[in-house]
Protein backbone atom coordinates (compact mmCIF):
# COMPACT_ATOMS: atom_id res chain seq x y z
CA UNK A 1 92.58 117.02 8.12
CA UNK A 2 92.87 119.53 11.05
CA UNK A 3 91.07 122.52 10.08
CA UNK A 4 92.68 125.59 12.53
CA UNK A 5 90.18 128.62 12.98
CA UNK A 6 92.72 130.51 14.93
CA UNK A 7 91.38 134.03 13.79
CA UNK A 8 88.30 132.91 13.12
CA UNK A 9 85.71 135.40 15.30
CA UNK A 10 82.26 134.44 13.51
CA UNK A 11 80.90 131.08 11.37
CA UNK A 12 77.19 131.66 10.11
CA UNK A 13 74.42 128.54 9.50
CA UNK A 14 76.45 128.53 5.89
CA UNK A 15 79.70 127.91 7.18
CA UNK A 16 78.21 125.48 9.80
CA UNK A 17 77.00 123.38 7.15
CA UNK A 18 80.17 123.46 4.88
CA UNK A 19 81.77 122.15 7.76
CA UNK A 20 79.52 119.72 7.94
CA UNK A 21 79.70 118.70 4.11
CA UNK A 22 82.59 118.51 4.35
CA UNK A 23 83.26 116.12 7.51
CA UNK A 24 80.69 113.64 5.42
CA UNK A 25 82.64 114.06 2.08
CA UNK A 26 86.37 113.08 4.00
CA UNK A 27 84.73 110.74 6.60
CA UNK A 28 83.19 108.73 3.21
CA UNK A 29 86.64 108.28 1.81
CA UNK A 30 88.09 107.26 5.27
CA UNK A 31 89.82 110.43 5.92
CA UNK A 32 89.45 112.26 9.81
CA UNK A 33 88.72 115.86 10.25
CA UNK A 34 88.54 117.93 12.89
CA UNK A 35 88.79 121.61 14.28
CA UNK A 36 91.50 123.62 15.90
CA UNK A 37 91.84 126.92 17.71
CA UNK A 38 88.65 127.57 18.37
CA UNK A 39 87.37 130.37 20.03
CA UNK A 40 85.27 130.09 23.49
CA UNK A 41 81.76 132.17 21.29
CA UNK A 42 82.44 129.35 18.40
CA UNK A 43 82.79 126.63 20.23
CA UNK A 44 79.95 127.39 22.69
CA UNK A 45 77.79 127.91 19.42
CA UNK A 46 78.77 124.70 17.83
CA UNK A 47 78.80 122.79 20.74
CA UNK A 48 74.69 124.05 20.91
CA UNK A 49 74.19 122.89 17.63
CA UNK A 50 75.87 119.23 18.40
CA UNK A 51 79.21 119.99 15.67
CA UNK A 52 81.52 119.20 18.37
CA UNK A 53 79.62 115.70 18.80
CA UNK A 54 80.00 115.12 14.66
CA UNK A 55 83.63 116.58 14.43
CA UNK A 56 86.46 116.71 16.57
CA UNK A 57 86.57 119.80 18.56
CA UNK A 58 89.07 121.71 20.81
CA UNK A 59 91.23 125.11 21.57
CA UNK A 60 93.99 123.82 20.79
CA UNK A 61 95.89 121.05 18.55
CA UNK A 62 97.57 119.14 21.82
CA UNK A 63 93.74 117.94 22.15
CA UNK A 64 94.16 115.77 19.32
């Protein structure tokens, strides 16, 4: 699953851990996930809180 914030300006400790629930709930069934068209403030912030190192991470989808 590629999961494309493009639009996305803002993502709270709630949404952080959503994301994370459900990265565990796909990865458990085998599945990949990760996160597309972020922007520079979001990934800076999830990169601080180690989501980049748990799910797959870039700007754009040609990162994938």
């Amino acid at each position: 699953m590629i999961l494309d914030f493009a639009g996305v300006t803002f993502v709270d400790s709630t949404g952080m851990y959503r994301l994370l629930e459900i990265y565990r709930a796909w990865r458990e069934q085998g599945r990949e996930v990760s996160i597309t068209n972020l922007s520079g403030e979001i990934v800076e912030v999830f990169y601080l809180v180690g989501l980049t190192e748990v799910i797959g991470a870039g700007e754009n989808r040609s990162q994938f």
